[in-house]
Protein backbone atom coordinates (compact mmCIF):
# COMPACT_ATOMS: atom_id res chain seq x y z
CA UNK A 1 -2.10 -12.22 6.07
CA UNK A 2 0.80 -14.27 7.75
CA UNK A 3 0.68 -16.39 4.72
CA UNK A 4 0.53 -14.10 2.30
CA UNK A 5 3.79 -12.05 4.25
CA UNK A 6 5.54 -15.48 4.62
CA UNK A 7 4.94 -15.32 0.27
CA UNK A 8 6.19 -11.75 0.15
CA UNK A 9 9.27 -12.42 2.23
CA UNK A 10 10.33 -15.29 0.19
CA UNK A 11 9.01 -18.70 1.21
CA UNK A 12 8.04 -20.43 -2.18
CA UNK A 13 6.51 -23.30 -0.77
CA UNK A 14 3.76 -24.45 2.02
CA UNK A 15 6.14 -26.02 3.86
CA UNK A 16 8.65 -22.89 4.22
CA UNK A 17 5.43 -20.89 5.15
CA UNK A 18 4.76 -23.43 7.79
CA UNK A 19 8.38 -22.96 9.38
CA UNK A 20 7.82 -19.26 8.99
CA UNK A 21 4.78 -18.88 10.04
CA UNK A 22 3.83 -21.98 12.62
CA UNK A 23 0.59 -22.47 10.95
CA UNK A 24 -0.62 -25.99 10.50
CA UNK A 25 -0.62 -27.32 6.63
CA UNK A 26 -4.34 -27.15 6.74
CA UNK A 27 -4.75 -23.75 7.51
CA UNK A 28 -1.79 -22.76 5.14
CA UNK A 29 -3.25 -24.60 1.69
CA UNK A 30 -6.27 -22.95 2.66
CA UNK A 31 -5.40 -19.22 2.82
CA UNK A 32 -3.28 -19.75 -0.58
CA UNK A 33 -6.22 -21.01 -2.44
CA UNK A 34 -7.80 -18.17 -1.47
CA UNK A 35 -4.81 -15.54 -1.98
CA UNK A 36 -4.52 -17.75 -5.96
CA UNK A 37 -7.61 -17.03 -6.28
CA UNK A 38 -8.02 -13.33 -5.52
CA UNK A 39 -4.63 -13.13 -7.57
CA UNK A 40 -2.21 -12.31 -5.10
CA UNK A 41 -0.32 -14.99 -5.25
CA UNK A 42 0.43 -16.97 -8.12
CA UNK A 43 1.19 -21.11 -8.62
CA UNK A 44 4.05 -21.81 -11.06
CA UNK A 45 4.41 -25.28 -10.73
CA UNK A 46 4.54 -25.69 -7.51
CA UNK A 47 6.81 -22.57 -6.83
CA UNK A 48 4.89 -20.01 -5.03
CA UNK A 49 5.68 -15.72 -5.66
CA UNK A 50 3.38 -12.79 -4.66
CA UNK A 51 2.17 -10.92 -7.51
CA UNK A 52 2.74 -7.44 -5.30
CA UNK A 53 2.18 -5.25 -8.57
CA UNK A 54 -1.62 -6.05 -7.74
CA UNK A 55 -1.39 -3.16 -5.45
CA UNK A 56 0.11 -1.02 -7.85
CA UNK A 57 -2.99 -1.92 -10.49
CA UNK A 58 -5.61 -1.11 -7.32
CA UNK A 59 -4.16 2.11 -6.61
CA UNK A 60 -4.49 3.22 -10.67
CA UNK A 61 -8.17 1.76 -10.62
CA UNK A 62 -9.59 3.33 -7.93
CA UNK A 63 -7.46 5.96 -6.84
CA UNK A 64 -7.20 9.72 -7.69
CA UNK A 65 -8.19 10.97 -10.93
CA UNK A 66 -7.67 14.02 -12.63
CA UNK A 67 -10.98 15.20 -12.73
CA UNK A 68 -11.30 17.77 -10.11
CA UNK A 69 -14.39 16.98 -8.29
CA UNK A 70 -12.86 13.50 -7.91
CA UNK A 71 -9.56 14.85 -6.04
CA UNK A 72 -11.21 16.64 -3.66
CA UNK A 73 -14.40 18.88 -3.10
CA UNK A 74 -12.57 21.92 -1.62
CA UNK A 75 -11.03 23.50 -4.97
CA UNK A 76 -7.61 24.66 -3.53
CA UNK A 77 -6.97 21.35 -2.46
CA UNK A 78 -7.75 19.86 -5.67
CA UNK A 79 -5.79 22.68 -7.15
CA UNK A 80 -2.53 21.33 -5.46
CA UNK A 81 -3.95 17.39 -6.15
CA UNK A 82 -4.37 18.48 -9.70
CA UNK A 83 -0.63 19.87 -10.23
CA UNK A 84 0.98 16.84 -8.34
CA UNK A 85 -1.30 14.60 -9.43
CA UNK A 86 -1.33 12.75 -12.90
CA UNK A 87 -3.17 9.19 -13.92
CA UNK A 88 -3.27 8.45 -10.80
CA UNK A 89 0.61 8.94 -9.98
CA UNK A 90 2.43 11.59 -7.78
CA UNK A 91 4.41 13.73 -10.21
CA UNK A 92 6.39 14.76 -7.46
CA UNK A 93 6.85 15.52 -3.64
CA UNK A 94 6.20 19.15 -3.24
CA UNK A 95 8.78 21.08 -1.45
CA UNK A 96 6.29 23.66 0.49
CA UNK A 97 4.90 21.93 3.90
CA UNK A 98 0.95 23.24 3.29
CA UNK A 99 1.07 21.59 -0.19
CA UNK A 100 3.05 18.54 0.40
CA UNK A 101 0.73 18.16 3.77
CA UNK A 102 -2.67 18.15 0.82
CA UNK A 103 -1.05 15.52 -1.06
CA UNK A 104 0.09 13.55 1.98
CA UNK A 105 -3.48 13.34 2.85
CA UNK A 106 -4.44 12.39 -0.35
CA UNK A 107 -1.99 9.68 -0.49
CA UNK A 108 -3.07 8.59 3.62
CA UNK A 109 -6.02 7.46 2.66
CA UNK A 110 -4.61 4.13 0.77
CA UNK A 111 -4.11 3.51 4.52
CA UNK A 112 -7.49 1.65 6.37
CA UNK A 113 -7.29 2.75 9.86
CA UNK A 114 -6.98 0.54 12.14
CA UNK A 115 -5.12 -2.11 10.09
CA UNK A 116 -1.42 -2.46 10.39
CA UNK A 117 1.01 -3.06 7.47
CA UNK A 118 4.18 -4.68 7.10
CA UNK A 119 7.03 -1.91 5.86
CA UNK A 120 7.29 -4.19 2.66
CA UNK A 121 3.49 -4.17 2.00
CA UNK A 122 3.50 -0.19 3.01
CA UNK A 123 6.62 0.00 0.33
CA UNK A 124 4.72 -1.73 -2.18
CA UNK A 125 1.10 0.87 -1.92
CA UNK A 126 3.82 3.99 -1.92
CA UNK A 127 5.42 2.54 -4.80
CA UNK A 128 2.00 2.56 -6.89
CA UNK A 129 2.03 6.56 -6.15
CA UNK A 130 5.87 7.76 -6.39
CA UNK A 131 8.98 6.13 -7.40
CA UNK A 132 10.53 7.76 -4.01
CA UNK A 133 8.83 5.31 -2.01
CA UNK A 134 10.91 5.70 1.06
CA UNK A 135 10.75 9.49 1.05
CA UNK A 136 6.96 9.65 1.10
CA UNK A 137 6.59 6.90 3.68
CA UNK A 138 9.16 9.39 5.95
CA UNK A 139 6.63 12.19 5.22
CA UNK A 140 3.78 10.08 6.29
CA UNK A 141 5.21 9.49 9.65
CA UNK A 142 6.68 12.74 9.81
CA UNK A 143 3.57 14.35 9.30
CA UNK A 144 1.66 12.24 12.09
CA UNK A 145 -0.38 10.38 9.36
CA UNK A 146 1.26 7.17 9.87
CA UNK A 147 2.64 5.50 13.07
CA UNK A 148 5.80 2.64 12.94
CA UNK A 149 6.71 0.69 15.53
CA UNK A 150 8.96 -2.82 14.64
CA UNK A 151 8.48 -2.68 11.20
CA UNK A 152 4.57 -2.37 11.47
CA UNK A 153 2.36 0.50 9.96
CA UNK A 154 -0.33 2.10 10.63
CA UNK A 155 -2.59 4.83 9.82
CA UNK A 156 -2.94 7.25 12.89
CA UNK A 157 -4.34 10.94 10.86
CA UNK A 158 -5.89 12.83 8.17
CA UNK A 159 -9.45 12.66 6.64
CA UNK A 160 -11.46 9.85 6.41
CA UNK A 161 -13.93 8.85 3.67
């Protein structure tokens, strides 16, 4: 994960990530052949850059759909999914609290609890559901379904699968 952030914030070679990161060149090669080869980071010769849109292409593959029983199995919440809700993509933030709260739920689950995010990785999943990615990570903490603390995130409410 260090590596991979080092990537995100901008170091384009191993030896950048090792000043960034203090991880010994060993270590280092290894994570990135691993992060090349799951496709989150890509090799251009010999220039590293995160492919960050990866997250955008998990989040249309396996998240909501517009089939109802897939949004949610109580049929006013999948009601307000279903009007927000399109390919996979918030439409838009709803203005009333009890709706906006369904969808925040919704989107809370792209969250693992327990695992902390970067703001720049948390950026990156809101940015896969809404253009507005700033407003709906402010809802999420708002709304007590995310925690921050230094730049960190974390998932601290709503359901669980």
């Amino acid at each position: 994960m260090r590596v991979f952030a080092a990537v995100v914030l901008g170091a384009s070679t191993p030896s950048l990530i090792a000043e960034r990161t203090e991880l010994t060149l060993r270590d280092i090669i290894g994570a990135l052949r691993r992060l090349i080869d799951g496709g989150l980071v890509e090799d251009r010769d010999g220039v590293l850059s995160a492919r960050t849109e990866v997250f955008q292409e998990a989040v249309r593959a396996h998240g909501p759909t517009r089939e109802s029983a897939a949004l949610d199995p109580d049929s006013a919440r999948a009601s307000v999914l279903r009007a927000f809700i399109a390919d996979g993509r918030l439409i838009s933030i709803p203005a009333t609290r009890s709706k906006r709260r369904v969808i925040l739920e919704h989107v809370a689950r792209t969250f693992v609890p327990g695992v902390r995010y970067p703001e720049r990785e948390v950026d990156a999943m809101l940015r896969a559901w809404h253009p507005d990615h700033a407003a709906l990570r402010r809802h999420l903490v708002d709304e007590d379904l995310l925690a921050r603390d230094a730049g960190m995130y974390w998932r601290i409410g709503g359901p669980t699968d």
